[in-house]
C-alpha atoms as a PDB file:
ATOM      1  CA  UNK A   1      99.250  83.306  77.790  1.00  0.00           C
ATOM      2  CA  UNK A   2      99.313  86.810  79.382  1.00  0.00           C
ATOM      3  CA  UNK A   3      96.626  89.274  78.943  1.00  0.00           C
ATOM      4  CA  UNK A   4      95.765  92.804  79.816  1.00  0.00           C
ATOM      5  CA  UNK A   5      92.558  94.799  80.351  1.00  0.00           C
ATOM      6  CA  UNK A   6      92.441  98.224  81.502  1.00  0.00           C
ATOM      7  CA  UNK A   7      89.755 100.354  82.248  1.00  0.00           C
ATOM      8  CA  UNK A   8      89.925 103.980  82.564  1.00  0.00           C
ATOM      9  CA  UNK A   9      87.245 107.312  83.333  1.00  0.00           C
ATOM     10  CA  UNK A  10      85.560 104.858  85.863  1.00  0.00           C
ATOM     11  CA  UNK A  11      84.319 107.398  88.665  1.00  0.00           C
ATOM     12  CA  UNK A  12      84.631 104.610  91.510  1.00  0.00           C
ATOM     13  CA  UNK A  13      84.032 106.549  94.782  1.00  0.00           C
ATOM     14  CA  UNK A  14      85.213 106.019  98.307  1.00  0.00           C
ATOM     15  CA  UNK A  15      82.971 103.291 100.020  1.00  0.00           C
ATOM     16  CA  UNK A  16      82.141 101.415  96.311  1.00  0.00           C
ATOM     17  CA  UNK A  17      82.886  98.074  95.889  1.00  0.00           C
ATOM     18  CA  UNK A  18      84.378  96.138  92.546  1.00  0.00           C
ATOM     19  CA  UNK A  19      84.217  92.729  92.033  1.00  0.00           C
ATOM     20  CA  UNK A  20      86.350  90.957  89.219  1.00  0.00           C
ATOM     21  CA  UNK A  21      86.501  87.510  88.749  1.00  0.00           C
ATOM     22  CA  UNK A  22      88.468  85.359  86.625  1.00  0.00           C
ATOM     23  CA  UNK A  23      90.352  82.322  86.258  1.00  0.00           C
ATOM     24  CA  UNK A  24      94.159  82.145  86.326  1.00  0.00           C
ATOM     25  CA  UNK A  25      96.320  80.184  84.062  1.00  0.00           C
ATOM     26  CA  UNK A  26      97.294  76.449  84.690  1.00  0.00           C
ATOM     27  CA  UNK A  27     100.596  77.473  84.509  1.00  0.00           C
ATOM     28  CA  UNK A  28     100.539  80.863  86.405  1.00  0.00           C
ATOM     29  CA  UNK A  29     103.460  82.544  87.479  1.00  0.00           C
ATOM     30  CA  UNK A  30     102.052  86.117  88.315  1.00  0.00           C
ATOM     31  CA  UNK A  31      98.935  88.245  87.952  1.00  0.00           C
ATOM     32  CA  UNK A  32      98.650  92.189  88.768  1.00  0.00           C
ATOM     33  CA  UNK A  33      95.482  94.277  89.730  1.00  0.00           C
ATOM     34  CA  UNK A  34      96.146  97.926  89.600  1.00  0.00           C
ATOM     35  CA  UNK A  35      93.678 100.495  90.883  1.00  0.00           C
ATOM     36  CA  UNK A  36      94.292 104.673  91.069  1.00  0.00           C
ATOM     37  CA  UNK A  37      93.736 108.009  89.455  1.00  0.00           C
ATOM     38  CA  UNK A  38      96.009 106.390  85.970  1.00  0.00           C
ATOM     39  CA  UNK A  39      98.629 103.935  85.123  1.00  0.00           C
ATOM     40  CA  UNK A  40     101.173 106.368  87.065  1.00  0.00           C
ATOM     41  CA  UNK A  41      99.125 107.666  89.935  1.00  0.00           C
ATOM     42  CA  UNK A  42      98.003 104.132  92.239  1.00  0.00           C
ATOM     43  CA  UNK A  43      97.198 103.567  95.472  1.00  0.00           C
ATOM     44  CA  UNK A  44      97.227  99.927  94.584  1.00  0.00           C
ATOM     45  CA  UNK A  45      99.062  97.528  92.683  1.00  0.00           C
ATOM     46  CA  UNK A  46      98.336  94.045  94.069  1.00  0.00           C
ATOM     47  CA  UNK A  47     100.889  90.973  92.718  1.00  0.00           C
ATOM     48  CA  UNK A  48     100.139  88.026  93.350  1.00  0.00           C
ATOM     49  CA  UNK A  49     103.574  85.596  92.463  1.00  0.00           C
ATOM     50  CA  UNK A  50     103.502  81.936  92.316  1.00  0.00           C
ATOM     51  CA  UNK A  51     107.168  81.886  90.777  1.00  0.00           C
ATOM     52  CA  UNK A  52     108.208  85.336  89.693  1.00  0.00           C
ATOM     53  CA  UNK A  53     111.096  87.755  90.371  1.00  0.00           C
ATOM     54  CA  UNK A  54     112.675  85.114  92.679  1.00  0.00           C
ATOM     55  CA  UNK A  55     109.877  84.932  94.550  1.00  0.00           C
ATOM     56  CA  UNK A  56     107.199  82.790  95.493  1.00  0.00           C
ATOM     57  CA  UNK A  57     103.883  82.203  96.476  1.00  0.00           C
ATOM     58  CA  UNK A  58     103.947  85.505  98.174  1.00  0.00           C
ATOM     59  CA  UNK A  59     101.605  88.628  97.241  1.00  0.00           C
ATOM     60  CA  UNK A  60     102.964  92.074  96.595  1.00  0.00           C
ATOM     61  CA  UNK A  61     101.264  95.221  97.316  1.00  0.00           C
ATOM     62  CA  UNK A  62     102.327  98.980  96.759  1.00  0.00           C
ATOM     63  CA  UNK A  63     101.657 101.996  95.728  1.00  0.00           C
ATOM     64  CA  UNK A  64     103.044 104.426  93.354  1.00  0.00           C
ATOM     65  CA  UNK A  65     102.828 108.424  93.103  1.00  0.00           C
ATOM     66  CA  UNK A  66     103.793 110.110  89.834  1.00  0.00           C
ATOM     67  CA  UNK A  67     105.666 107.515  88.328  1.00  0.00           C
ATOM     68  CA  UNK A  68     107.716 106.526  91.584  1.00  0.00           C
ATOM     69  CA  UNK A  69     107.007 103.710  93.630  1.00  0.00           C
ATOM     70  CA  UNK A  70     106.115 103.469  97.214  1.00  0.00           C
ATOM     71  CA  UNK A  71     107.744 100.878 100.015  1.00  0.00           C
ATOM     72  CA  UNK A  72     106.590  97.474  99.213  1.00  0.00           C
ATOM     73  CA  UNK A  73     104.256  94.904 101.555  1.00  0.00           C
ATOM     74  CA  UNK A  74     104.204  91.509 101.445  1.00  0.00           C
ATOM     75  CA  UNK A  75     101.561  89.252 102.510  1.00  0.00           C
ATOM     76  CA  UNK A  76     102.683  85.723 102.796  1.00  0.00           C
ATOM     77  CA  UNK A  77      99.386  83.812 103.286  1.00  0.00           C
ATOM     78  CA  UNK A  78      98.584  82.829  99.872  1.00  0.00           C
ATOM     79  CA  UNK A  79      95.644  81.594  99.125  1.00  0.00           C
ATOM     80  CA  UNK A  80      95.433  81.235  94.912  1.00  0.00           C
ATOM     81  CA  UNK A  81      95.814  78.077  93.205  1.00  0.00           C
ATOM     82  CA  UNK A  82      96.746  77.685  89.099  1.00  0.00           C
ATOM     83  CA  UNK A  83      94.195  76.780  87.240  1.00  0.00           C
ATOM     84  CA  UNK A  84      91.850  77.750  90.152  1.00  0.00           C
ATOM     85  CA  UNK A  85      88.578  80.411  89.464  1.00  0.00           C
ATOM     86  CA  UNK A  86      89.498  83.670  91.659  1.00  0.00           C
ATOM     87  CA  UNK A  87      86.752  86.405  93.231  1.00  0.00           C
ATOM     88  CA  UNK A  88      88.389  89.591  93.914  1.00  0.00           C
ATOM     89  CA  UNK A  89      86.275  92.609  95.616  1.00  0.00           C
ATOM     90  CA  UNK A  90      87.929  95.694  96.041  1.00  0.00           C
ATOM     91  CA  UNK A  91      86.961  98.694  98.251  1.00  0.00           C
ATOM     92  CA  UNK A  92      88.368 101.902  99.530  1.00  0.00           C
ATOM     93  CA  UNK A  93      88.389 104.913 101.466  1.00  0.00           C
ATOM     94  CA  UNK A  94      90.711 107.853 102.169  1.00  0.00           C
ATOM     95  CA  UNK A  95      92.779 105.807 104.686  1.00  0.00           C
ATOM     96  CA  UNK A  96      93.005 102.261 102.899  1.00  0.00           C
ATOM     97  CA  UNK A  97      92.100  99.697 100.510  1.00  0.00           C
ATOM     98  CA  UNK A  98      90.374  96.363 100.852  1.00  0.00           C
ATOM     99  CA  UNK A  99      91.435  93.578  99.089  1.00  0.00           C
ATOM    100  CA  UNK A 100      88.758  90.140  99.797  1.00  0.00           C
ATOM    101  CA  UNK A 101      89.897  87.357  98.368  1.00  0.00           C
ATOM    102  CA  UNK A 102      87.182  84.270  98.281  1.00  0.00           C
ATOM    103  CA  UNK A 103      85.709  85.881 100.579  1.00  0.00           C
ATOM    104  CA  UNK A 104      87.575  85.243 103.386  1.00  0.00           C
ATOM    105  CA  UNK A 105      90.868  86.335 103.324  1.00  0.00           C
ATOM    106  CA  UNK A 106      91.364  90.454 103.668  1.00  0.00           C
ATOM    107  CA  UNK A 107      94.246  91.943 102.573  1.00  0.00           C
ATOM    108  CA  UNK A 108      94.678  95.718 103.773  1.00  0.00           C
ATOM    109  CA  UNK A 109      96.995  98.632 102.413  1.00  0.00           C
ATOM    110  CA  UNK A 110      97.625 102.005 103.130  1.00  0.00           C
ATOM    111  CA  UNK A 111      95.549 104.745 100.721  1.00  0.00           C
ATOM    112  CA  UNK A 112      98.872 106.779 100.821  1.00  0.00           C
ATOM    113  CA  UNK A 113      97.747 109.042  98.432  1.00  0.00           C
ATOM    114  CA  UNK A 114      94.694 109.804  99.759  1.00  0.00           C
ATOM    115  CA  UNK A 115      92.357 109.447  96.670  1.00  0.00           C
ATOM    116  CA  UNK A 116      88.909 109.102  97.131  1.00  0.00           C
ATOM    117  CA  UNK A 117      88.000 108.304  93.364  1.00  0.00           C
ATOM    118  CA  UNK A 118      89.423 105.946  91.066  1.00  0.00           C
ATOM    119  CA  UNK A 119      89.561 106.090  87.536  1.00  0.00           C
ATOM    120  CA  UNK A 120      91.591 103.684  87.035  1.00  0.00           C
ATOM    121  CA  UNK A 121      91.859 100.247  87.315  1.00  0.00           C
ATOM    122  CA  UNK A 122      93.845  97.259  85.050  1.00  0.00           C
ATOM    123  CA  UNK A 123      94.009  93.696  85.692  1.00  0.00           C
ATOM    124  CA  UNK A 124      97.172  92.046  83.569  1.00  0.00           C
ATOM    125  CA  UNK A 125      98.939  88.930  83.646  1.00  0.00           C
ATOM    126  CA  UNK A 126      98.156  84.978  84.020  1.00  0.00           C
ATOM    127  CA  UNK A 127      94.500  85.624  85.162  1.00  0.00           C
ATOM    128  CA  UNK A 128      91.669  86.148  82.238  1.00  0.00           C
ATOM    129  CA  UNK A 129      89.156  88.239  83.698  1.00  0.00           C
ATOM    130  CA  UNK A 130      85.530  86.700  83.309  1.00  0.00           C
ATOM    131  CA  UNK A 131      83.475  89.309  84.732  1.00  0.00           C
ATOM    132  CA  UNK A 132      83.423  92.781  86.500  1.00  0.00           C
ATOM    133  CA  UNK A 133      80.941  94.401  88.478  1.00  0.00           C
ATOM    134  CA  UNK A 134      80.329  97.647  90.239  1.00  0.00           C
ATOM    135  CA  UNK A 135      78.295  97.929  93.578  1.00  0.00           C
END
Protein backbone atom coordinates (compact mmCIF):
# COMPACT_ATOMS: atom_id res chain seq x y z
CA UNK A 1 0.00 0.00 0.00
CA UNK A 2 1.47 3.40 -1.06
CA UNK A 3 1.28 6.41 1.02
CA UNK A 4 2.15 10.05 0.93
CA UNK A 5 3.01 12.73 3.51
CA UNK A 6 4.06 16.09 2.69
CA UNK A 7 5.07 18.78 4.70
CA UNK A 8 5.25 22.27 3.67
CA UNK A 9 6.24 26.14 5.40
CA UNK A 10 9.03 24.14 7.27
CA UNK A 11 11.88 26.90 7.53
CA UNK A 12 14.75 24.12 7.51
CA UNK A 13 18.01 26.15 7.24
CA UNK A 14 21.38 25.36 5.78
CA UNK A 15 23.44 23.23 8.35
CA UNK A 16 19.91 21.59 10.05
CA UNK A 17 19.50 18.17 10.15
CA UNK A 18 16.06 15.94 9.57
CA UNK A 19 15.68 12.66 10.57
CA UNK A 20 12.68 10.44 9.27
CA UNK A 21 12.30 7.05 9.97
CA UNK A 22 10.01 4.50 8.83
CA UNK A 23 9.51 1.11 7.75
CA UNK A 24 9.12 0.06 4.11
CA UNK A 25 6.67 -2.35 2.76
CA UNK A 26 7.29 -6.21 2.60
CA UNK A 27 6.68 -5.98 -0.80
CA UNK A 28 8.46 -2.67 -1.76
CA UNK A 29 9.12 -1.70 -5.10
CA UNK A 30 10.02 2.10 -4.67
CA UNK A 31 9.97 4.89 -2.10
CA UNK A 32 10.70 8.79 -2.83
CA UNK A 33 11.98 11.56 -0.37
CA UNK A 34 11.66 14.95 -1.83
CA UNK A 35 13.15 18.03 -0.20
CA UNK A 36 13.14 21.95 -1.77
CA UNK A 37 11.50 25.32 -1.80
CA UNK A 38 7.82 23.22 -3.18
CA UNK A 39 6.73 20.22 -5.04
CA UNK A 40 8.28 22.00 -8.30
CA UNK A 41 11.33 23.74 -6.98
CA UNK A 42 13.86 20.57 -5.38
CA UNK A 43 17.19 20.21 -4.87
CA UNK A 44 16.41 16.66 -3.96
CA UNK A 45 14.37 13.90 -4.94
CA UNK A 46 15.94 10.68 -3.62
CA UNK A 47 14.38 7.10 -5.21
CA UNK A 48 15.19 4.40 -3.89
CA UNK A 49 13.96 1.24 -6.54
CA UNK A 50 13.94 -2.30 -5.61
CA UNK A 51 11.96 -3.20 -8.94
CA UNK A 52 10.66 -0.08 -10.60
CA UNK A 53 10.91 1.60 -14.03
CA UNK A 54 13.09 -1.33 -15.24
CA UNK A 55 15.29 -0.86 -12.73
CA UNK A 56 16.61 -2.32 -9.77
CA UNK A 57 18.01 -2.12 -6.56
CA UNK A 58 19.59 1.08 -7.59
CA UNK A 59 18.85 4.65 -5.93
CA UNK A 60 17.94 7.69 -7.95
CA UNK A 61 18.77 11.15 -7.12
CA UNK A 62 17.98 14.56 -8.94
CA UNK A 63 16.94 17.65 -8.85
CA UNK A 64 14.35 19.69 -10.45
CA UNK A 65 14.01 23.63 -11.12
CA UNK A 66 10.59 25.04 -12.03
CA UNK A 67 8.95 22.08 -13.06
CA UNK A 68 11.96 20.65 -15.22
CA UNK A 69 14.16 18.08 -14.15
CA UNK A 70 17.83 18.05 -13.68
CA UNK A 71 20.49 15.16 -15.01
CA UNK A 72 19.94 12.11 -13.01
CA UNK A 73 22.62 10.15 -10.47
CA UNK A 74 22.62 6.86 -9.62
CA UNK A 75 24.07 5.28 -6.69
CA UNK A 76 24.32 1.58 -7.00
CA UNK A 77 25.26 0.49 -3.44
CA UNK A 78 22.00 -0.29 -2.01
CA UNK A 79 21.66 -0.81 1.20
CA UNK A 80 17.51 -1.12 2.01
CA UNK A 81 15.87 -4.28 2.58
CA UNK A 82 11.69 -4.88 2.29
CA UNK A 83 10.19 -5.17 5.19
CA UNK A 84 13.33 -3.68 6.87
CA UNK A 85 12.97 -0.34 9.50
CA UNK A 86 14.94 2.62 7.59
CA UNK A 87 16.75 5.92 9.42
CA UNK A 88 17.13 8.64 7.03
CA UNK A 89 18.99 12.07 8.16
CA UNK A 90 19.11 14.69 5.81
CA UNK A 91 21.33 17.83 5.78
CA UNK A 92 22.34 20.63 3.52
CA UNK A 93 24.16 23.56 2.57
CA UNK A 94 24.49 25.88 -0.43
CA UNK A 95 26.80 23.42 -2.28
CA UNK A 96 25.10 19.91 -1.46
CA UNK A 97 22.92 17.62 0.30
CA UNK A 98 23.57 14.78 2.69
CA UNK A 99 21.77 11.82 2.52
CA UNK A 100 22.91 9.10 5.81
CA UNK A 101 21.43 6.12 5.52
CA UNK A 102 21.77 3.75 8.86
CA UNK A 103 24.18 5.66 9.63
CA UNK A 104 26.76 4.61 7.62
CA UNK A 105 26.26 4.91 4.20
CA UNK A 106 26.42 8.80 2.73
CA UNK A 107 24.94 9.58 -0.25
CA UNK A 108 25.96 13.16 -1.68
CA UNK A 109 24.24 15.46 -4.42
CA UNK A 110 24.78 18.59 -5.89
CA UNK A 111 22.56 21.74 -4.21
CA UNK A 112 22.19 22.95 -7.90
CA UNK A 113 19.89 25.41 -7.03
CA UNK A 114 21.56 26.86 -4.42
CA UNK A 115 18.79 27.05 -1.70
CA UNK A 116 19.67 27.51 1.65
CA UNK A 117 16.07 26.94 3.18
CA UNK A 118 13.69 24.31 2.64
CA UNK A 119 10.17 24.42 2.91
CA UNK A 120 9.49 21.61 1.57
CA UNK A 121 9.84 18.20 2.06
CA UNK A 122 7.44 14.83 1.11
CA UNK A 123 8.17 11.33 1.69
CA UNK A 124 5.72 8.99 -0.72
CA UNK A 125 5.68 5.55 -1.72
CA UNK A 126 6.26 1.89 -0.11
CA UNK A 127 7.82 3.36 3.13
CA UNK A 128 5.25 4.52 6.11
CA UNK A 129 6.94 7.14 7.87
CA UNK A 130 7.04 6.48 11.78
CA UNK A 131 8.63 9.49 12.98
CA UNK A 132 10.28 12.88 12.02
CA UNK A 133 12.50 15.04 13.79
CA UNK A 134 14.22 18.34 13.42
CA UNK A 135 17.77 19.08 14.90
Amino acid sequence: MESQMVFSHLNMKAGELVQVKGKLTAEAKSFTLKLGRDCSDLMLYFNPRFESDGEAKTIVCNSMTSGKWGEEKRESAFPFRQGEEVKLCLSFDAKEVTVKVHEDQVIKFPNRLGLESAEFLSVAGDFKMTSLKFE
